[in-house]
Protein backbone atom coordinates (compact mmCIF):
# COMPACT_ATOMS: atom_id res chain seq x y z
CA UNK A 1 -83.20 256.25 271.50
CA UNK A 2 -85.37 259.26 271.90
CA UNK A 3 -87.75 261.25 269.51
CA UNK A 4 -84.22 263.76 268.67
CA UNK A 5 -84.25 267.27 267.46
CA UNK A 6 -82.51 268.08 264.01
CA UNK A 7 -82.91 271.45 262.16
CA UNK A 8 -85.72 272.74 264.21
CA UNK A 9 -88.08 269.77 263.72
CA UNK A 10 -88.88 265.97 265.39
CA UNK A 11 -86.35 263.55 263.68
CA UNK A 12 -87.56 259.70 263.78
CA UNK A 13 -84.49 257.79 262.59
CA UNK A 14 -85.25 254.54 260.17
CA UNK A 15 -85.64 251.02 261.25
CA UNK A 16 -88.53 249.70 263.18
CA UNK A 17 -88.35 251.68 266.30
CA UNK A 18 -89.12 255.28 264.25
CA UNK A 19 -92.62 254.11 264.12
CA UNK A 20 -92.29 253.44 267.71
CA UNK A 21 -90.73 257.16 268.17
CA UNK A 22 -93.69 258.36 266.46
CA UNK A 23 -96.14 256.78 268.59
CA UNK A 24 -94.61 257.97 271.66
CA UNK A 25 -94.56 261.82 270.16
CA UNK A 26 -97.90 263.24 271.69
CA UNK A 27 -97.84 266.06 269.43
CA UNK A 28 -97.92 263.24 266.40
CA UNK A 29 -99.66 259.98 268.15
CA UNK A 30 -102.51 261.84 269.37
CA UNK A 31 -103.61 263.57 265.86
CA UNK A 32 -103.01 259.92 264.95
CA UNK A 33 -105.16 257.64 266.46
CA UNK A 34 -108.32 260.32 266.79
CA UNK A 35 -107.55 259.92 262.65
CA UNK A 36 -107.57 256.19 262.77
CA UNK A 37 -111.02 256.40 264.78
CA UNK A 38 -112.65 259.08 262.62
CA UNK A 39 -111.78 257.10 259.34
CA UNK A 40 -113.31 254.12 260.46
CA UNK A 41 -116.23 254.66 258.67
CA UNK A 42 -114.83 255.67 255.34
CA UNK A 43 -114.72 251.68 255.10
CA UNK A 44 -118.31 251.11 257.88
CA UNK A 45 -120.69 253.96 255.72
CA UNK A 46 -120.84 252.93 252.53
CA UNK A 47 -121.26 248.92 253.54
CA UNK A 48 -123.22 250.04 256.38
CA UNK A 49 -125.61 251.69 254.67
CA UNK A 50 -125.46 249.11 251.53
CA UNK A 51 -126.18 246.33 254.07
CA UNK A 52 -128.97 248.28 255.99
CA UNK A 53 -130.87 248.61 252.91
CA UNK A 54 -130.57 245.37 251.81
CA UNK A 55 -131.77 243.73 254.49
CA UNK A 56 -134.75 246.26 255.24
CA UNK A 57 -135.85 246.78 251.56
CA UNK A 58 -134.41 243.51 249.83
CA UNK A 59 -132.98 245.10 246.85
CA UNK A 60 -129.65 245.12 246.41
CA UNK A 61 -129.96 247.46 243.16
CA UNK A 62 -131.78 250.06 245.45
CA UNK A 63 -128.93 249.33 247.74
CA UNK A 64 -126.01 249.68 245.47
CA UNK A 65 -127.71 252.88 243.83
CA UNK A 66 -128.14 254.49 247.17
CA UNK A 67 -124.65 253.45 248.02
CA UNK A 68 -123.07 254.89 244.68
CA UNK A 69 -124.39 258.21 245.74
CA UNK A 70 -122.60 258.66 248.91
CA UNK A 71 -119.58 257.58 247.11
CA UNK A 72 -120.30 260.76 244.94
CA UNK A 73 -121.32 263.26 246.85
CA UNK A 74 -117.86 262.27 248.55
CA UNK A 75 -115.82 262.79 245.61
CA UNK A 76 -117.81 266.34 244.86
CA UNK A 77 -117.30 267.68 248.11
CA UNK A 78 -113.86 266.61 249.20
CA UNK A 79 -111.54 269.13 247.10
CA UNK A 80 -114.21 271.82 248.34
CA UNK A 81 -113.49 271.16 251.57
CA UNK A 82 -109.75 270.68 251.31
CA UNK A 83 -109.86 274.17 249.72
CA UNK A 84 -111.59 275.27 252.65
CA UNK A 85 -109.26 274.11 254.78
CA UNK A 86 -106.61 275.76 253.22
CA UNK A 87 -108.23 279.48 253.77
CA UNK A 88 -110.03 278.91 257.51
CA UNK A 89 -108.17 276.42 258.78
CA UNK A 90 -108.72 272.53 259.45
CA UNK A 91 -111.01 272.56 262.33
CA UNK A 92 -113.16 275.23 260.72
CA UNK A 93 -113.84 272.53 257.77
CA UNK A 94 -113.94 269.62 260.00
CA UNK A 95 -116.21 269.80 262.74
CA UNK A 96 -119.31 271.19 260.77
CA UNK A 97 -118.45 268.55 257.92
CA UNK A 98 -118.29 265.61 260.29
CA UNK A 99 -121.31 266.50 262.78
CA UNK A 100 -123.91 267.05 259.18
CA UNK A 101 -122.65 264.17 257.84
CA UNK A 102 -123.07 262.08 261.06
CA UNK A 103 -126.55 263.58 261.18
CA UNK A 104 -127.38 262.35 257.53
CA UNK A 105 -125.76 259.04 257.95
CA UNK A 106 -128.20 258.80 261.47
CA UNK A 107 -131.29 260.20 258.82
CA UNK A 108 -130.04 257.09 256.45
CA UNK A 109 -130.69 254.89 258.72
CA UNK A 110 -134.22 256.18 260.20
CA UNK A 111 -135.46 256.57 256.88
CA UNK A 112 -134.56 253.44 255.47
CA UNK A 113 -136.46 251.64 258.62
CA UNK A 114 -139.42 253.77 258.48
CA UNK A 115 -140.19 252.97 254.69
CA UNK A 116 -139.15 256.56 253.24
CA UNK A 117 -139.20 256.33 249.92
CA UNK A 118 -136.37 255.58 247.58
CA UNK A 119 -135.61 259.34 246.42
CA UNK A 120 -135.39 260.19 249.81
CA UNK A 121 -132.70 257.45 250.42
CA UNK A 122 -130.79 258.72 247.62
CA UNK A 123 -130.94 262.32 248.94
CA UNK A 124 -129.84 261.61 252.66
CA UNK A 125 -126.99 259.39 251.34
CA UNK A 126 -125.86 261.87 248.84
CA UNK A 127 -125.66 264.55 251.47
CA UNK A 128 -123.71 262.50 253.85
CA UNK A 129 -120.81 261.68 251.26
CA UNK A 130 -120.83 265.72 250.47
CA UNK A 131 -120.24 266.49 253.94
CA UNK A 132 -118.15 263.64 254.93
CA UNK A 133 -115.00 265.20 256.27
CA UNK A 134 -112.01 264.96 254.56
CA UNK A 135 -109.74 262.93 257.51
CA UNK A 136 -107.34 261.35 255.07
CA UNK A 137 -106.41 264.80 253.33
CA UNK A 138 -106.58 266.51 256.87
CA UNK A 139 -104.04 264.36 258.69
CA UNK A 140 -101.42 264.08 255.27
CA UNK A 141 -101.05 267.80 255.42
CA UNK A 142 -100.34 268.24 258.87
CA UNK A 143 -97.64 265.60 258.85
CA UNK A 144 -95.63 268.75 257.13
CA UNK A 145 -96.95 270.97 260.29
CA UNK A 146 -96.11 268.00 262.97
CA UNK A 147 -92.49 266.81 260.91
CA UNK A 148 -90.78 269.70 259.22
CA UNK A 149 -87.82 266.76 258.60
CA UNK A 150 -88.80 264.99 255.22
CA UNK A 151 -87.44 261.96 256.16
CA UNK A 152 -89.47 262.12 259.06
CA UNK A 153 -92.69 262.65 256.87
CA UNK A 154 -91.40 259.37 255.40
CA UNK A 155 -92.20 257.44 258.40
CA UNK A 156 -94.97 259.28 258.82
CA UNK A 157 -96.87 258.70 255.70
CA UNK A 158 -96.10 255.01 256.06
CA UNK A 159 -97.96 254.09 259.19
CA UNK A 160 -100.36 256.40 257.85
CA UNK A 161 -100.63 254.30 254.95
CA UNK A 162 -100.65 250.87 257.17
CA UNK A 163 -103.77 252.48 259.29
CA UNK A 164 -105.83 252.75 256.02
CA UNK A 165 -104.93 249.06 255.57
CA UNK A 166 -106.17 248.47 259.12
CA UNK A 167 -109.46 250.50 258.16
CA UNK A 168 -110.67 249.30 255.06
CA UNK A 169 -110.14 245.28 257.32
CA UNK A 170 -111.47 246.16 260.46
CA UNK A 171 -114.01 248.74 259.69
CA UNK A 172 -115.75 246.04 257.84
CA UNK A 173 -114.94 243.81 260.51
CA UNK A 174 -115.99 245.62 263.51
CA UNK A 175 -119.06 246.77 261.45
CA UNK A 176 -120.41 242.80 260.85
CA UNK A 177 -119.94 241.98 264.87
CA UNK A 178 -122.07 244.95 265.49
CA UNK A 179 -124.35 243.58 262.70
CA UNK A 180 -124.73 240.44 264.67
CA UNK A 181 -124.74 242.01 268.03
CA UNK A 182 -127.36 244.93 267.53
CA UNK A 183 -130.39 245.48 265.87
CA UNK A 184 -131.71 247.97 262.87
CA UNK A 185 -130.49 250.80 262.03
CA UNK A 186 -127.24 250.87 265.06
CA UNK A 187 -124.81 249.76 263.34
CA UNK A 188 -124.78 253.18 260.95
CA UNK A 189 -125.73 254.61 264.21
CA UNK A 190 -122.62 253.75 265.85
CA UNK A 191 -120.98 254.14 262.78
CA UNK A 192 -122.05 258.35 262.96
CA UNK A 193 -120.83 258.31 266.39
CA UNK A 194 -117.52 257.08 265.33
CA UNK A 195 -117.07 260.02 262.70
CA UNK A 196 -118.16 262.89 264.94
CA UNK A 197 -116.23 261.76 268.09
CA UNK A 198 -112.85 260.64 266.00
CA UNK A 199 -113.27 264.36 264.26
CA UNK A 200 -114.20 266.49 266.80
CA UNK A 201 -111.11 264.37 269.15
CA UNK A 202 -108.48 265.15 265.76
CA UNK A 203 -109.71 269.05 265.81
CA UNK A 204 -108.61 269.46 269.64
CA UNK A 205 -105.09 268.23 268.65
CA UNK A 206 -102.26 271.23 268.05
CA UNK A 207 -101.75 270.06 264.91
CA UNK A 208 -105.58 270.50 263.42
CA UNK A 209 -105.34 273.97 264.31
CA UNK A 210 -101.93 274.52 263.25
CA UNK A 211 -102.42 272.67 259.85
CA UNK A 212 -103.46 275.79 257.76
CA UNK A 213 -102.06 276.79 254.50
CA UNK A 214 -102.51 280.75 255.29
CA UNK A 215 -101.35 280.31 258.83
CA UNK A 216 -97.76 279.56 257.09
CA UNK A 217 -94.94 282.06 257.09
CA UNK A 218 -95.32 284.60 254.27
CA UNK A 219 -98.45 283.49 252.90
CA UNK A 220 -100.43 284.40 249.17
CA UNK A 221 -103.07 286.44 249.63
CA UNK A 222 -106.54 284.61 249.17
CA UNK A 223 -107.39 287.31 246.03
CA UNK A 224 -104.13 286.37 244.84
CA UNK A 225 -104.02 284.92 241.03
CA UNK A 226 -102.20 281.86 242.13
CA UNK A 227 -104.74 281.00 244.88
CA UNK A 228 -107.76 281.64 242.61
CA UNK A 229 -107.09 279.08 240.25
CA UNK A 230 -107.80 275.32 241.40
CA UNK A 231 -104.54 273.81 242.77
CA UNK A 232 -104.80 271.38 239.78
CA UNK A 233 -103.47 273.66 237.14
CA UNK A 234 -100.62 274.14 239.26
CA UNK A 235 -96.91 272.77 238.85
CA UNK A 236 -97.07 269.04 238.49
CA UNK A 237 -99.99 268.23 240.83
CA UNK A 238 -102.14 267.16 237.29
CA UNK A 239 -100.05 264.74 236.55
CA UNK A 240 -99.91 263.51 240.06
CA UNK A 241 -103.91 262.94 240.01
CA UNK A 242 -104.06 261.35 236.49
CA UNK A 243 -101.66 258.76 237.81
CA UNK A 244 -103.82 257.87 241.44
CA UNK A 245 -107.20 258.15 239.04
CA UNK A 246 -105.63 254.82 236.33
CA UNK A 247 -103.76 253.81 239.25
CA UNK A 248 -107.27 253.40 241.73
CA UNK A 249 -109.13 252.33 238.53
CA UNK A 250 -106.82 249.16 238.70
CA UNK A 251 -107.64 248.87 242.62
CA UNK A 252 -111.26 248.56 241.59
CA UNK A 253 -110.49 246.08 239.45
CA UNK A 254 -108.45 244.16 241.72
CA UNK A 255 -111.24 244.62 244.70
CA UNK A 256 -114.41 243.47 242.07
CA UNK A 257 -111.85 240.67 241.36
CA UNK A 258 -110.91 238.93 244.01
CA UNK A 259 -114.61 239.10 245.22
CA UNK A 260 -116.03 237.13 241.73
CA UNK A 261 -112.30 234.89 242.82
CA UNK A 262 -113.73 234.34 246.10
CA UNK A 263 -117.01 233.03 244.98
CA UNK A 264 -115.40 230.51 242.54
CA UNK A 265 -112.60 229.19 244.39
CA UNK A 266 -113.87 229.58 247.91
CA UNK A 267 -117.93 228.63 247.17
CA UNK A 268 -119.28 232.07 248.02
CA UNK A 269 -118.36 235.78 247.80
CA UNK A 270 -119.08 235.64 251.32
CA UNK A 271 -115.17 234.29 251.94
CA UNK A 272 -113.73 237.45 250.29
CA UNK A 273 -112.32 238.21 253.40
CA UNK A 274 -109.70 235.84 253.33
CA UNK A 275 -108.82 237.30 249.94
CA UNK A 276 -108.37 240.22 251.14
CA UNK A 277 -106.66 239.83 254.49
CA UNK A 278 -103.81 237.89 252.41
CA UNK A 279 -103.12 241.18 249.96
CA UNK A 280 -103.95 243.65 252.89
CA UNK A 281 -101.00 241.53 254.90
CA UNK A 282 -98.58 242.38 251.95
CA UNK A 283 -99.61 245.57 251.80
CA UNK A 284 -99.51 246.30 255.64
CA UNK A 285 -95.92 244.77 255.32
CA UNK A 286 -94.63 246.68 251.91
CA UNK A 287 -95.57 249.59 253.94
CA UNK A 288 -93.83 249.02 257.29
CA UNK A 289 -90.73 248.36 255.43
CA UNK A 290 -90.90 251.15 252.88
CA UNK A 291 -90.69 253.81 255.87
CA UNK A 292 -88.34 252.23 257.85
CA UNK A 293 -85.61 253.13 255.90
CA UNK A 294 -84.08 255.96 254.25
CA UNK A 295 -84.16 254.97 250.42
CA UNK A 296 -81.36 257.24 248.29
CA UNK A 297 -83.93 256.85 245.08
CA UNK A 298 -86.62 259.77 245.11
CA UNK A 299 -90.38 258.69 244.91
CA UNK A 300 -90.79 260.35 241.07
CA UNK A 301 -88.43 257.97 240.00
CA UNK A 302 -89.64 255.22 242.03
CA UNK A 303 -93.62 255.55 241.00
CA UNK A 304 -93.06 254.20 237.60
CA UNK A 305 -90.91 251.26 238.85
CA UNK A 306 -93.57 249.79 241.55
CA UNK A 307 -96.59 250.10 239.33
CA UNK A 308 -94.75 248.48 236.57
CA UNK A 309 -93.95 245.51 239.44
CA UNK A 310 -97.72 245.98 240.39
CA UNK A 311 -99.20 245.45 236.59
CA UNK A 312 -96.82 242.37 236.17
CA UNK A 313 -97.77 240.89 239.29
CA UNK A 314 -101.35 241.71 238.25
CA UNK A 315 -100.50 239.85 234.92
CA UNK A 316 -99.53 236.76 236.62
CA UNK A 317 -102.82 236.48 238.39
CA UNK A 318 -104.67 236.78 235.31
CA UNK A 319 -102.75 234.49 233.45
CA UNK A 320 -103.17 232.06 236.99
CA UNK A 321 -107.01 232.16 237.12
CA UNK A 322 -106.78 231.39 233.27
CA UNK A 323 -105.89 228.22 233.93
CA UNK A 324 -107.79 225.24 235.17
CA UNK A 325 -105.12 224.40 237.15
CA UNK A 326 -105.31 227.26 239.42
CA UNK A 327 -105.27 226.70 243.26
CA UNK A 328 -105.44 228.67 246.57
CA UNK A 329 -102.06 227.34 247.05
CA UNK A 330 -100.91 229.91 243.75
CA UNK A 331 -103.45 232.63 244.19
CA UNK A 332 -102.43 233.33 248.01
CA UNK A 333 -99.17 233.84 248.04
CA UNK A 334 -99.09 235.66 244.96
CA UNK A 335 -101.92 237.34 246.14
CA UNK A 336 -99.82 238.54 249.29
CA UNK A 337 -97.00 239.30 247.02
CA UNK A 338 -99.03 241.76 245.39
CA UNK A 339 -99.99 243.55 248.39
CA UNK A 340 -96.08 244.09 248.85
CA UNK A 341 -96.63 247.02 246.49
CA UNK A 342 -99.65 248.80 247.10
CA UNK A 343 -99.02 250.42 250.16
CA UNK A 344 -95.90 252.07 248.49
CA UNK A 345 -97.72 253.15 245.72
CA UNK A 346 -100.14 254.96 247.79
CA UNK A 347 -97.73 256.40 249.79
CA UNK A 348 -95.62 257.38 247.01
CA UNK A 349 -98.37 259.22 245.60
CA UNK A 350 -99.32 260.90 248.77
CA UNK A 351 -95.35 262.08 249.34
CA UNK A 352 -95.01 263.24 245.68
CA UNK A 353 -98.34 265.90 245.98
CA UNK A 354 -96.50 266.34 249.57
CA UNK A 355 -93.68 267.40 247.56
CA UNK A 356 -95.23 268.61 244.74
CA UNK A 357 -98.19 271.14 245.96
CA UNK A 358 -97.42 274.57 247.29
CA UNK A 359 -97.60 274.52 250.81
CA UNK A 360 -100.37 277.16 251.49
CA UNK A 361 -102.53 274.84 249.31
CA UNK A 362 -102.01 271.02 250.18
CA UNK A 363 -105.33 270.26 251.99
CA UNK A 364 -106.96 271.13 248.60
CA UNK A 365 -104.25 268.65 247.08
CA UNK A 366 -104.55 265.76 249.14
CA UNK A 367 -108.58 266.46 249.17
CA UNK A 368 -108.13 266.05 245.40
CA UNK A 369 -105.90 263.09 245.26
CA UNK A 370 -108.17 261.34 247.65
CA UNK A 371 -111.21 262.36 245.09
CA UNK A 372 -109.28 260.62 242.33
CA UNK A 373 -109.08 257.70 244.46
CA UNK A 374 -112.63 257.57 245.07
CA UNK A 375 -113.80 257.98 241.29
CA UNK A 376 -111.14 255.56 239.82
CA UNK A 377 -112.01 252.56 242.06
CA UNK A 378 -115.84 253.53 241.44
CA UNK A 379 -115.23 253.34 237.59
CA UNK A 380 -112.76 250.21 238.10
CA UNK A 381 -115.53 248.29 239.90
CA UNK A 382 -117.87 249.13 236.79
CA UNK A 383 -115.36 248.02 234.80
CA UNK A 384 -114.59 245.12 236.13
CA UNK A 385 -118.32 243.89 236.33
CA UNK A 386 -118.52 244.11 232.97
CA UNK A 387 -115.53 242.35 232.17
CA UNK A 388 -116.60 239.60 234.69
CA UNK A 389 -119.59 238.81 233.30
CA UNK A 390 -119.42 239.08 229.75
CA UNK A 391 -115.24 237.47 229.56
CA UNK A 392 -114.56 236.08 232.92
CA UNK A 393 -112.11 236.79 236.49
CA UNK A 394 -108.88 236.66 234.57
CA UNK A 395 -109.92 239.82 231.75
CA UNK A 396 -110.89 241.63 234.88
CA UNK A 397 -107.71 241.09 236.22
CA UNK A 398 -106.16 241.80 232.76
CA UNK A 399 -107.49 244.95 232.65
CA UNK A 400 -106.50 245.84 236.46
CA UNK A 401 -102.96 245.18 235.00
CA UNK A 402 -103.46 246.93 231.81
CA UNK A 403 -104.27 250.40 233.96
CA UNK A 404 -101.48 249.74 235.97
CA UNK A 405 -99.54 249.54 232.69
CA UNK A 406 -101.19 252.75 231.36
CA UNK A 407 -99.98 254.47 235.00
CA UNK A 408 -96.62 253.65 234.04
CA UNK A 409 -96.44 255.71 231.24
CA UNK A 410 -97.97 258.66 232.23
CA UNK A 411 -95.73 258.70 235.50
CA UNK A 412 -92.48 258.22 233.14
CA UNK A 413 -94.40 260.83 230.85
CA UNK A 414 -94.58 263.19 233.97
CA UNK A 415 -90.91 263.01 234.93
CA UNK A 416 -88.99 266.00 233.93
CA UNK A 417 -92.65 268.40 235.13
CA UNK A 418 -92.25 266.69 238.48
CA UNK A 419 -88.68 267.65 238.73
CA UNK A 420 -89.28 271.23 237.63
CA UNK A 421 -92.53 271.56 239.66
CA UNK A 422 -90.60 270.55 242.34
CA UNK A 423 -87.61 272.98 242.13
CA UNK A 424 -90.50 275.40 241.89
CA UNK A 425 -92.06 274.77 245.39
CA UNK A 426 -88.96 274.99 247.29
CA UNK A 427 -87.65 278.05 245.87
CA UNK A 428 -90.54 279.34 246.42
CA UNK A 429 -89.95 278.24 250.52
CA UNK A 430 -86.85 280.34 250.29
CA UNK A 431 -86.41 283.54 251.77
CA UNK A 432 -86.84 286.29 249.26
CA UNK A 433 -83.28 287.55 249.95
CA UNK A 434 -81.99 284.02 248.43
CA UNK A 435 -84.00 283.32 245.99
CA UNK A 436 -82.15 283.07 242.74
């Protein structure tokens, strides 16, 4: 069976194969993979350059410090440029973004072998987190451009999903054989190259340049009241971003976690990896299945049901590690099962601001929801240090499950504005000679 046309847009069908249908749709597969090569180094930059400066200067406070402030300018500058985006257009945003913040991550790694000093450090790696370009946010919006169909922006969002999976394992992966393989600075190098050829490849694609909010039919005016206010204080997309914020504060946890699980089960924090790949495998496969299918529940009633599976599960593991019996032979598989449910989560979140943000302005949504993500799993991972050291693994993992439990009640909270911000959006969609 053949990509199909229903109701003026690409259908995919369920099962399998759609994701198959999708990669064999040029206008979708090629947007696609130059995504999955320009977001690489969301996962290669900031270990990259916290590995670099390790290893040059010996510090890893200097490291982490200089790290933590590419991590911020990121979250300050990617609603501005998803707000961008919306008014010029994605390729307008994205190829001046990526090429200064390939340049700075090149400058990070120049200045850290030729003994700049620290400040300096700070600076370059600030600047290349506020111009990093906002891939993630880019490619989610034009899924609506590229799949009119919402169930085919189901499918869609879930092997979207599964590549960020197969980012945050093999950037880190390819970037440690190129650690081993080349010297210095090349790794970030290489790691620049990566973001200015993947962007620059995703720009030429139809759906970059088609993948404007103003380019839409009937479109507000930019001096309009509705497009001067930030896209959070409209409808239900608030709520939306308080949820991914607790919700990416408990992936923080859970990351800090299983690191400080690593180095007491497995000997060193080294053998995280294997951590990892187990929950990244459940995740990968929670996420496959989720958009194979047509599901007749709606993702705002859904949200609150996963995270409440995702803070017991969470539960378990602290309540595990708790006791002396614990083994790799518990922790693994319920590791794995655990990963089941994050990919849905994400990619419930990403369909609900799909659903939820008015069309003309969804770059600057999914710019913000990625933001959230960013500062919640920044403050998790301070919160779980604390926890770690002054109570142990299993509070750390307590409190991963606690947010998750605080998530639940602000998505059951958010119900009934989710519904009406909903209804909003698509009568808005309407033609004004139907609208009631």
């Amino acid at each position: 069976m053949g990509v199909g046309q229903t109701d003026g847009g690409v259908t995919l069908g369920t099962g399998p194969s759609a994701y198959l249908r999708l990669l064999r749709h040029g206008p979708a597969a090629r947007p696609f993979f130059a995504a999955l090569v320009a977001r690489l180094p969301i996962a290669m930059a900031p270990l990259g350059i916290l590995l670099l400066i390790e290893r040059e200067r010996g510090a890893y406070s200097l490291a982490g410090f200089v790290t933590g402030a590419f991590a911020v300018g990121s979250a300050i500058g990617m609603p501005l440029w998803g707000r961008l985006m919306d008014r010029h257009g994605q390729p307008r945003v994205l190829v001046p973004t990526s090429l200064t913040s390939a340049a700075m991550l090149v400058a990070v790694a120049v200045a850290t072998l030729g003994d700049a000093p620290s400040a300096a450090l700070l600076v370059l790696s600030f600047l290349a987190g506020l111009a990093f370009p906002p891939m993630s946010p880019a490619i989610r919006a034009a899924w609506r451009t590229i799949f009119p169909a919402r169930a085919s922006r189901r499918v869609a969002f879930a092997l979207d999903g599964t590549s960020v999976e197969l980012v945050f394992v093999g950037g880190p992966l390819l970037l440690s054989l190129l650690l081993v393989l080349t010297p210095g600075g090349v790794p970030l190098v290489l790691t620049a190259v990566l973001l200015a050829g993947g962007t620059l490849a995703y720009c030429l694609t139809s759906a970059a340049r088609r993948s404007s909010g103003l380019s839409g039919e009937d479109p507000e005016p930019v001096t309009s009241p509705r497009r001067r206010v930030p896209v959070v204080f409209i409808g239900g997309v608030a709520t939306v971003l308080a949820t991914m914020l607790i919700l990416s504060i408990g992936f923080g946890q859970l990351d800090t976690s299983m690191a400080a699980t690593a180095g007491i089960m497995l000997g060193s924090t080294d053998n995280v990896g294997i951590l990892f790949a187990c929950i990244a495998g459940g995740s990968t496969l929670g996420g496959l299945a989720y958009g194979a299918r047509h599901w007749r529940f709606s993702e705002r009633h859904a949200v609150p049901v996963l995270f409440a599976a995702f803070s017991v599960l969470l539960g378990l593991m602290a309540l595990l590690l708790s006791w002396s019996g614990a083994s790799l032979a518990l922790v693994l598989p319920l590791l794995f099962v655990t990963g089941v449910t994050i990919a849905p989560a994400l990619i419930m979140q990403q369909q609900l601001m799909d659903h939820l943000a008015p069309p003309d302005r969804l770059n600057e949504a999914q710019s913000f929801l990625s933001a959230a993500n960013t500062t919640g799993a920044a403050a998790g991972t301070a919160v779980a240090g604390v926890l770690i050291d002054f109570h142990g693994v299993d509070w750390s993992f307590a409190g991963a499950s606690a947010a998750l439990a605080l998530a639940v009640v602000v998505a059951l909270a958010s119900q009934r504005r989710w519904k009406r911000a909903e209804q909003e959006v698509v009568a808005a969609t309407l033609p004004a000679d139907v609208r009631v």
